[in-house]
PDB file of N, CA and C in Angstrom:
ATOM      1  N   UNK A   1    -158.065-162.443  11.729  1.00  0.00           N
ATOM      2  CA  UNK A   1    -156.713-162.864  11.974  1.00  0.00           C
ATOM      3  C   UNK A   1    -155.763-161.911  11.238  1.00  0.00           C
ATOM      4  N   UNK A   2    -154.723-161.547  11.305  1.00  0.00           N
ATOM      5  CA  UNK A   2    -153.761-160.770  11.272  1.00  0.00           C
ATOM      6  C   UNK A   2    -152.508-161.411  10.936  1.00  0.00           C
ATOM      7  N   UNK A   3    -152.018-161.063   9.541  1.00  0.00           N
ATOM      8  CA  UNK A   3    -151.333-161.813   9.092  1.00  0.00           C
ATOM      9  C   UNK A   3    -149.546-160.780   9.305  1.00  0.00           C
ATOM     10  N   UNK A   4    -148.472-161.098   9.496  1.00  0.00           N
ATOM     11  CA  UNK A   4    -147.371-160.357   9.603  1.00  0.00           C
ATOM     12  C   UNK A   4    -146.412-160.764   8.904  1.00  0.00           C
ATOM     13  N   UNK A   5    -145.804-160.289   8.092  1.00  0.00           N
ATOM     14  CA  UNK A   5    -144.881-160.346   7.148  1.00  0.00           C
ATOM     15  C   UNK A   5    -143.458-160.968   7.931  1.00  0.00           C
ATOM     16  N   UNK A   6    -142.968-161.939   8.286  1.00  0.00           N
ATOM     17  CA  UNK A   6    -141.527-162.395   8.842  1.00  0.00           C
ATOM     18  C   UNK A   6    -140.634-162.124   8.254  1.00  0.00           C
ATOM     19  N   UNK A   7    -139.523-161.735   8.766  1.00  0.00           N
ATOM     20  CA  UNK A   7    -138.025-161.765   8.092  1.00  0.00           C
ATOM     21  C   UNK A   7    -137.252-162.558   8.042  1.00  0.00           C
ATOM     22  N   UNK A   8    -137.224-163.289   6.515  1.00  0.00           N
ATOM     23  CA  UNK A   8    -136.505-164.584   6.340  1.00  0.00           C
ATOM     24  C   UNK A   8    -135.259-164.255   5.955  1.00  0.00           C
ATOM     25  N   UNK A   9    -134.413-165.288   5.647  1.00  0.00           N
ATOM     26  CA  UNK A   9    -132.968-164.817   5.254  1.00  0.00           C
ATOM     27  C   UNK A   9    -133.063-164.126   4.148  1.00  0.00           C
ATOM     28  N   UNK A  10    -134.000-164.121   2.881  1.00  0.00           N
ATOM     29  CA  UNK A  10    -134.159-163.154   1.715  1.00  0.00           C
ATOM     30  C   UNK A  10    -134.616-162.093   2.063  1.00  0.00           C
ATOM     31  N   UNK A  11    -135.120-161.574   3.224  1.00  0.00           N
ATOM     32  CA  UNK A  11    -135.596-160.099   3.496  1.00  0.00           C
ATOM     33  C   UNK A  11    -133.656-159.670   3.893  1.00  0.00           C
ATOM     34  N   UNK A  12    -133.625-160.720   4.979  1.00  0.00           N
ATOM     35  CA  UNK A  12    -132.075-159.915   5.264  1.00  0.00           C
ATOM     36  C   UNK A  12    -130.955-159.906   4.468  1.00  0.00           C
ATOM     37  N   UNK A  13    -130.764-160.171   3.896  1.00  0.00           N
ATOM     38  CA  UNK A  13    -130.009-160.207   2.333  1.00  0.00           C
ATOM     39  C   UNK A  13    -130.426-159.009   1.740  1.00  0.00           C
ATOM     40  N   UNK A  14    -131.751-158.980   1.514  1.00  0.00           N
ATOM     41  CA  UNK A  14    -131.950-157.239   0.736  1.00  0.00           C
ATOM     42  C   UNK A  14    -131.509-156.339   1.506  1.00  0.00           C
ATOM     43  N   UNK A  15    -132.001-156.153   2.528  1.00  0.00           N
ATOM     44  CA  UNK A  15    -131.238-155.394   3.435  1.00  0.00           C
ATOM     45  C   UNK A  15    -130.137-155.070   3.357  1.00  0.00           C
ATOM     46  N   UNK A  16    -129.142-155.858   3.276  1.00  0.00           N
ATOM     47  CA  UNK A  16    -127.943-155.797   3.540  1.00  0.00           C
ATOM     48  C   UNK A  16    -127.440-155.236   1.771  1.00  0.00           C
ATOM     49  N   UNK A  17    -127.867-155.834   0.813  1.00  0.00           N
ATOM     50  CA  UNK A  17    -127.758-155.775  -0.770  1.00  0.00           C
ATOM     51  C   UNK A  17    -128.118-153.833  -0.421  1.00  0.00           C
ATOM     52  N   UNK A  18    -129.209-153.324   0.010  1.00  0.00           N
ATOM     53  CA  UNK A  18    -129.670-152.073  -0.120  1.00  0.00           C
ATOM     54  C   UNK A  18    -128.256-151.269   0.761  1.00  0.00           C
ATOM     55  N   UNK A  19    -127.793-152.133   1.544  1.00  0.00           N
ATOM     56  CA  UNK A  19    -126.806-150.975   2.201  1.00  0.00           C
ATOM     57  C   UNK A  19    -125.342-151.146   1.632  1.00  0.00           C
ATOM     58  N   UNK A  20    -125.421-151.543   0.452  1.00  0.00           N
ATOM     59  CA  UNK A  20    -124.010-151.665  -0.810  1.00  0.00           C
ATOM     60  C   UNK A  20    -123.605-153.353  -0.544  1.00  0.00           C
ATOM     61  N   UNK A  21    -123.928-154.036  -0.016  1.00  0.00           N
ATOM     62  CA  UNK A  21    -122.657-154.798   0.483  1.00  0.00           C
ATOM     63  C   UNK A  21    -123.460-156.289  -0.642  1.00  0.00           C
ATOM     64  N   UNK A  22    -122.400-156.613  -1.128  1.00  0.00           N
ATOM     65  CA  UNK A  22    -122.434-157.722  -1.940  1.00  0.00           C
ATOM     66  C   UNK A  22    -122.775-159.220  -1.290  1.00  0.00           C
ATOM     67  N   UNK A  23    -123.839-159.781  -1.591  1.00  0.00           N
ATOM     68  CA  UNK A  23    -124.898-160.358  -0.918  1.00  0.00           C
ATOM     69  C   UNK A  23    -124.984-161.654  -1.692  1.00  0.00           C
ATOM     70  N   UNK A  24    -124.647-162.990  -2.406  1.00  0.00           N
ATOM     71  CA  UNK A  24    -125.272-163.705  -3.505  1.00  0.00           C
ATOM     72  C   UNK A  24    -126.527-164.033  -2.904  1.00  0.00           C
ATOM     73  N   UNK A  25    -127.756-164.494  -4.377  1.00  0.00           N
ATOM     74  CA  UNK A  25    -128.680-164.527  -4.165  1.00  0.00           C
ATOM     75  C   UNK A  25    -128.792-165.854  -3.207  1.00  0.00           C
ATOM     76  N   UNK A  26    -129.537-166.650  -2.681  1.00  0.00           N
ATOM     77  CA  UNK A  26    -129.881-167.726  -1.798  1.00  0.00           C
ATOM     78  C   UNK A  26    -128.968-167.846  -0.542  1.00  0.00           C
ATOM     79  N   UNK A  27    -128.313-166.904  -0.555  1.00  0.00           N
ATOM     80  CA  UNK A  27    -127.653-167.345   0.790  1.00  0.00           C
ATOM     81  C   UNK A  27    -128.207-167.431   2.327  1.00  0.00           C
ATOM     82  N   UNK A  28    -127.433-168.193   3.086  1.00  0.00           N
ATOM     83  CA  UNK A  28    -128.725-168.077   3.986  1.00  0.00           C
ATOM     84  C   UNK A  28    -128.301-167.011   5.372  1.00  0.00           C
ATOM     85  N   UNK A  29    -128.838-166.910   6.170  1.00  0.00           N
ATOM     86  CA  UNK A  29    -128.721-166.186   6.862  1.00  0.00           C
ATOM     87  C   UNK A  29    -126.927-165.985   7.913  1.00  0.00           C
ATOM     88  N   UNK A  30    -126.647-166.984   8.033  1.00  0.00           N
ATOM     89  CA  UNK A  30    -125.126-167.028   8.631  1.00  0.00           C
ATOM     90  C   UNK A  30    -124.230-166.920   7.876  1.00  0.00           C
ATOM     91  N   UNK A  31    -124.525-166.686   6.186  1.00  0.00           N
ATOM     92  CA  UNK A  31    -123.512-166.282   5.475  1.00  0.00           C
ATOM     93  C   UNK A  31    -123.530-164.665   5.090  1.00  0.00           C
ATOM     94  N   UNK A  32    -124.884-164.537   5.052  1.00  0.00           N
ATOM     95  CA  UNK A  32    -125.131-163.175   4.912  1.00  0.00           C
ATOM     96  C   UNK A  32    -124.362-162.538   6.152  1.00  0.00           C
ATOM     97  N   UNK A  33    -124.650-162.680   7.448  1.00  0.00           N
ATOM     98  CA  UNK A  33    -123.636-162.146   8.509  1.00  0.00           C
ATOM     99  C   UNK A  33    -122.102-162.241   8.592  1.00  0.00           C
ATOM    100  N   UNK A  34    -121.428-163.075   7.738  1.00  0.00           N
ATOM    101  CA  UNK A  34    -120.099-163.561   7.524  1.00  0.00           C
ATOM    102  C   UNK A  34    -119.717-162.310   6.336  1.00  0.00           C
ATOM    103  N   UNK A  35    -120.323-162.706   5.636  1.00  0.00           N
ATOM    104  CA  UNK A  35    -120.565-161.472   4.277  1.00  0.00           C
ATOM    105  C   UNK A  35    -120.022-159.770   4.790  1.00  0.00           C
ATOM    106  N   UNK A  36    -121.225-159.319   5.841  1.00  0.00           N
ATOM    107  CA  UNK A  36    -121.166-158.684   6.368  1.00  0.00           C
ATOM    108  C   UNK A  36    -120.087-158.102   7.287  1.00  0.00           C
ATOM    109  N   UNK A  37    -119.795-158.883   7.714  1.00  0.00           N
ATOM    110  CA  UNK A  37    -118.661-158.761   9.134  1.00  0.00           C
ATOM    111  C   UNK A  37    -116.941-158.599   7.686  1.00  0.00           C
ATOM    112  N   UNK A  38    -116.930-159.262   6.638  1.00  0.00           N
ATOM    113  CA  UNK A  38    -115.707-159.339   5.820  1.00  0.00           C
ATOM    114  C   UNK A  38    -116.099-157.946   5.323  1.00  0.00           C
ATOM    115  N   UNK A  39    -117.564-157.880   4.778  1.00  0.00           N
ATOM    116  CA  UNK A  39    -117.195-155.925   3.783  1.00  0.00           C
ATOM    117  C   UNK A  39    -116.692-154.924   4.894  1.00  0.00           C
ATOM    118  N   UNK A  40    -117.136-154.721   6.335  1.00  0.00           N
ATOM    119  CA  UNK A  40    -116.926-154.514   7.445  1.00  0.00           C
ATOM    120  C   UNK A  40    -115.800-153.989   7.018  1.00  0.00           C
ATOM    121  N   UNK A  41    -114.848-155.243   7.322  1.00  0.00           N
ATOM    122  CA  UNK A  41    -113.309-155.106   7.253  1.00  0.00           C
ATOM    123  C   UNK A  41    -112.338-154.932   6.251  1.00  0.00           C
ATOM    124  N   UNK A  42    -112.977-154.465   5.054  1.00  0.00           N
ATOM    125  CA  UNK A  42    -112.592-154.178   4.149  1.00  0.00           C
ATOM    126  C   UNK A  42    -112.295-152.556   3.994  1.00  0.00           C
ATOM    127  N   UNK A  43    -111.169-151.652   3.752  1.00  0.00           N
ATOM    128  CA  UNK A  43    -111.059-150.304   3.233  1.00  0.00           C
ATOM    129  C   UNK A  43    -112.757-149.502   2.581  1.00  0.00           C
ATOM    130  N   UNK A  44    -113.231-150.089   1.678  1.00  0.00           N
ATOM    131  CA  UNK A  44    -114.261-149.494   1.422  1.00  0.00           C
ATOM    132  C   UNK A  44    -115.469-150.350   2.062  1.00  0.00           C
ATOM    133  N   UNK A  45    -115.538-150.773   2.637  1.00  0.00           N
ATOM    134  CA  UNK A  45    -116.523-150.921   3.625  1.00  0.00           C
ATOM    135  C   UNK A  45    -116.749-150.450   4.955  1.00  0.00           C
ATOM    136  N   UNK A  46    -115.209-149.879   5.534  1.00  0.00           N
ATOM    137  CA  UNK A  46    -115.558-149.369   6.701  1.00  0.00           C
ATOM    138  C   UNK A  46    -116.783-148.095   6.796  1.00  0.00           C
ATOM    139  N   UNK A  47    -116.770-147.518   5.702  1.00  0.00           N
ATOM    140  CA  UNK A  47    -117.828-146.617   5.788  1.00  0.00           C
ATOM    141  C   UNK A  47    -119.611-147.120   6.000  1.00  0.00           C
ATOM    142  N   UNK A  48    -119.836-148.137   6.048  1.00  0.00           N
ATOM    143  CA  UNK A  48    -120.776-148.748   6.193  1.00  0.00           C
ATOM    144  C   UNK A  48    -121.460-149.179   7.479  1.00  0.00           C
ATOM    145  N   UNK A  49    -120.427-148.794   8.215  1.00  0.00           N
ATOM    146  CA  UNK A  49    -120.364-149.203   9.879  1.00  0.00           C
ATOM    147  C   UNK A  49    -121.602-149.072  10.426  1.00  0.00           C
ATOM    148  N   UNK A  50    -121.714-147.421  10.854  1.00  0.00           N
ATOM    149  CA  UNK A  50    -122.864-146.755  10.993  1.00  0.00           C
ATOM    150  C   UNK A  50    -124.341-147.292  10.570  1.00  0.00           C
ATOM    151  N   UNK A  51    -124.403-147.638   9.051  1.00  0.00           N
ATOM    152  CA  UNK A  51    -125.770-148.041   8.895  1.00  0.00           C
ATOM    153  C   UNK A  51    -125.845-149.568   9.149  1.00  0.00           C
ATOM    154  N   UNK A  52    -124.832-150.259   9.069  1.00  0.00           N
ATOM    155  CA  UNK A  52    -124.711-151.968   9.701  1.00  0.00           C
ATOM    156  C   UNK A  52    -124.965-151.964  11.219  1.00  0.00           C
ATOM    157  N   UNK A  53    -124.507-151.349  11.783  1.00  0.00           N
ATOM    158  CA  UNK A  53    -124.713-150.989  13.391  1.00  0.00           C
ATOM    159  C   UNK A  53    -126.361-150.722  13.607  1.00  0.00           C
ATOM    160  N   UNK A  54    -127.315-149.623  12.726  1.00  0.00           N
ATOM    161  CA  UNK A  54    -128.455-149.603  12.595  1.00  0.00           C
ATOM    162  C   UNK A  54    -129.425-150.457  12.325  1.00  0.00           C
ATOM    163  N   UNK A  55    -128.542-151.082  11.452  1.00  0.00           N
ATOM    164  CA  UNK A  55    -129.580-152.224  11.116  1.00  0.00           C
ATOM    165  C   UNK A  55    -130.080-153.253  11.854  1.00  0.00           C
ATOM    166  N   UNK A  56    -128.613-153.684  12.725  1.00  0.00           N
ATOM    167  CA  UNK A  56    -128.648-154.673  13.631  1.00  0.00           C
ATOM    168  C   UNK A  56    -129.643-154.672  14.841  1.00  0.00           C
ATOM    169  N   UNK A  57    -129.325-153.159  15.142  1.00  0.00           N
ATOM    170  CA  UNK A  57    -130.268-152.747  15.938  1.00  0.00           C
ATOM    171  C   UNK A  57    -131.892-152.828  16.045  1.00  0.00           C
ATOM    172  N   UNK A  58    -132.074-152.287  14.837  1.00  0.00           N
ATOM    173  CA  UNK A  58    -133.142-152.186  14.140  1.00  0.00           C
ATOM    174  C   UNK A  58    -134.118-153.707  13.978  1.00  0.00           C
ATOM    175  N   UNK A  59    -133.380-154.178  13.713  1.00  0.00           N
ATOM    176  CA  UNK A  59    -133.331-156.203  13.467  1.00  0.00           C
ATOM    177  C   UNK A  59    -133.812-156.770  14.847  1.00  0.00           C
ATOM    178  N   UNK A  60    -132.919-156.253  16.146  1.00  0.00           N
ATOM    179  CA  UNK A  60    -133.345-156.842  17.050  1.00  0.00           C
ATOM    180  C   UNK A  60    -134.734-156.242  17.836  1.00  0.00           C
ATOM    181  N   UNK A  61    -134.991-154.914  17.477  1.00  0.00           N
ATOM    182  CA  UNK A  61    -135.718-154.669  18.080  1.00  0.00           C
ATOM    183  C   UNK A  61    -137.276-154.885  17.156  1.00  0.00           C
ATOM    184  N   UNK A  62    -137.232-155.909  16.230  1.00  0.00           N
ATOM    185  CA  UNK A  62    -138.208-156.199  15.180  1.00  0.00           C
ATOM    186  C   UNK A  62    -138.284-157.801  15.903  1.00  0.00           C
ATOM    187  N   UNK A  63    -137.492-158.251  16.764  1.00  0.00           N
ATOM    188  CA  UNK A  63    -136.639-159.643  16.904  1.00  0.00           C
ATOM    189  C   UNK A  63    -138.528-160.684  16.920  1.00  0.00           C
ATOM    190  N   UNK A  64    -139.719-160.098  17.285  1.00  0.00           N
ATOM    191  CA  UNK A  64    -140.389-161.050  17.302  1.00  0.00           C
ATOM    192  C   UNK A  64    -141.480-160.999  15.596  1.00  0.00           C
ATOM    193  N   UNK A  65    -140.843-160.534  14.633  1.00  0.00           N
ATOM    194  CA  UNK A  65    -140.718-161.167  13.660  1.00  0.00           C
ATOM    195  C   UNK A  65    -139.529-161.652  12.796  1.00  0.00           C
ATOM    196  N   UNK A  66    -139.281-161.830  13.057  1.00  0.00           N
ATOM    197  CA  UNK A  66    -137.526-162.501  12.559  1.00  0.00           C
ATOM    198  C   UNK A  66    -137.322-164.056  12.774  1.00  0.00           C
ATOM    199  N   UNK A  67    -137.024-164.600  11.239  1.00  0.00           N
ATOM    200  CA  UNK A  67    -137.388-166.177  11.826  1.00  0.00           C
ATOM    201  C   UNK A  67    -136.265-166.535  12.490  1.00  0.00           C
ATOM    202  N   UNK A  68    -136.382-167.694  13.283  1.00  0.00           N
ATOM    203  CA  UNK A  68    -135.507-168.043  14.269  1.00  0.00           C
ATOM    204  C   UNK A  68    -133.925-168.289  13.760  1.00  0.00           C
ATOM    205  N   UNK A  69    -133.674-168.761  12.321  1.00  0.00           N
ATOM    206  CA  UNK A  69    -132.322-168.451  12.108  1.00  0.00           C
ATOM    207  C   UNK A  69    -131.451-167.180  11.718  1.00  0.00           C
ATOM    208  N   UNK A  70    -132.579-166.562  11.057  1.00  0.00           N
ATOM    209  CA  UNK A  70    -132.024-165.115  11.244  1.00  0.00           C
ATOM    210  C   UNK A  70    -131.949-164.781  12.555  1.00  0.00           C
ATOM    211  N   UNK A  71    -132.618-164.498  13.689  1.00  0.00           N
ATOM    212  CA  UNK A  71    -132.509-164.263  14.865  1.00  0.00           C
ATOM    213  C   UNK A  71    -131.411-164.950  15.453  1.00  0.00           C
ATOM    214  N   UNK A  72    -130.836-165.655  15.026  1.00  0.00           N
ATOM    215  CA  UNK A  72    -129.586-166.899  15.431  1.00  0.00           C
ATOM    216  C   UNK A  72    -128.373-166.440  15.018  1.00  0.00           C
ATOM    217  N   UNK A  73    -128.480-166.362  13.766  1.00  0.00           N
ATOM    218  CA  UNK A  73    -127.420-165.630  12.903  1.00  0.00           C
ATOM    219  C   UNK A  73    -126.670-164.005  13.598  1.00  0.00           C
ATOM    220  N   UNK A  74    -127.766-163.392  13.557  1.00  0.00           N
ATOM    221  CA  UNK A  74    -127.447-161.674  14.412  1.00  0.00           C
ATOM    222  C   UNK A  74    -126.871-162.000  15.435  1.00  0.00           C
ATOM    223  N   UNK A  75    -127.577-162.850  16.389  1.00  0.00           N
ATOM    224  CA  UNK A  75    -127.327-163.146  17.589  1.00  0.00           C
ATOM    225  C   UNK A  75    -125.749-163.906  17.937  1.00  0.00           C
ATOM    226  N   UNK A  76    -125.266-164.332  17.494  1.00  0.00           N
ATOM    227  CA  UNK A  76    -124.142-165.081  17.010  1.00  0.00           C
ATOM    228  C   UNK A  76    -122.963-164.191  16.362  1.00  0.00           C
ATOM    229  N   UNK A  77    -123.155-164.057  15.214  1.00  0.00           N
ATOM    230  CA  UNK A  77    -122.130-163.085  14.591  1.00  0.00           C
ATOM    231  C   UNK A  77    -122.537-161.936  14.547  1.00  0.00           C
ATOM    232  N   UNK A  78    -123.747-161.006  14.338  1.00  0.00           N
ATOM    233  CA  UNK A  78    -123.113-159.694  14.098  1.00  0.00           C
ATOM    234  C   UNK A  78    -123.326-158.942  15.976  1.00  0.00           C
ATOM    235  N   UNK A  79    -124.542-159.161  16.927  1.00  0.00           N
ATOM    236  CA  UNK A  79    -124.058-158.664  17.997  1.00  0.00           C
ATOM    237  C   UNK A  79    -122.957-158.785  18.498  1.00  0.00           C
ATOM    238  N   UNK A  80    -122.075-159.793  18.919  1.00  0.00           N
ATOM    239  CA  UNK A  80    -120.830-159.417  19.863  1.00  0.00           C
ATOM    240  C   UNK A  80    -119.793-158.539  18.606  1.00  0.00           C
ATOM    241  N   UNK A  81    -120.058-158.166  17.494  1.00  0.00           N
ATOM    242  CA  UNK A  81    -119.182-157.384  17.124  1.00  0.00           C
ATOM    243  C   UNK A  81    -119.162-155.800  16.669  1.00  0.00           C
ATOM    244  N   UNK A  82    -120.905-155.830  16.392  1.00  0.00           N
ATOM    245  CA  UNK A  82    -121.507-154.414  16.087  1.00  0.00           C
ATOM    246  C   UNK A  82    -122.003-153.975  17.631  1.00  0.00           C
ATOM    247  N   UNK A  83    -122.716-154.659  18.549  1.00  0.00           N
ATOM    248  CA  UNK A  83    -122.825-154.084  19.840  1.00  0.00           C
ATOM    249  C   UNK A  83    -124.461-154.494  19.740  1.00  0.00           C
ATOM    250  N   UNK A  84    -124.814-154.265  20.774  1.00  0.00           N
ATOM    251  CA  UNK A  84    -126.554-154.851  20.982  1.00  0.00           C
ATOM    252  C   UNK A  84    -126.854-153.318  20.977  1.00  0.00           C
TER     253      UNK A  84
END
């Protein structure tokens, strides 16, 4: 049997923590995307675009390990604003 590592809201939180953006610890996955979408729109966050756009990407195309609220969360807030 073959065991696969899932991406829970604490994998996506690091993620997001690794690409600068200020993350608190336990949050869960629809805040982490709220999080996200505000550094976004912030002066020194616009530079972040690019690798937030990657990630998302990146995220969905991982989408059948991704637990279902993370997969909810992306799906919800950050696609209709970073792009599929």
């Amino acid at each position: 049997m073959m065991y696969t590592d899932l991406i829970d809201q604490d994998d996506f939180r690091e993620r997001l923590v690794r690409l600068g953006i200020p993350v608190a610890q336990g949050a869960d996955a629809e805040y982490c995307c709220r999080e996200l979408l505000n550094w976004l729109a912030l002066p020194q966050g616009a530079a972040s675009l690019p690798q937030a756009k990657a990630l998302v990407k990146e995220l969905r195309l991982q989408r059948e390990i991704l637990l279902p609220d993370v997969a909810r969360a992306i799906d919800q807030y950050l696609v209709p604003v970073l792009g599929r």
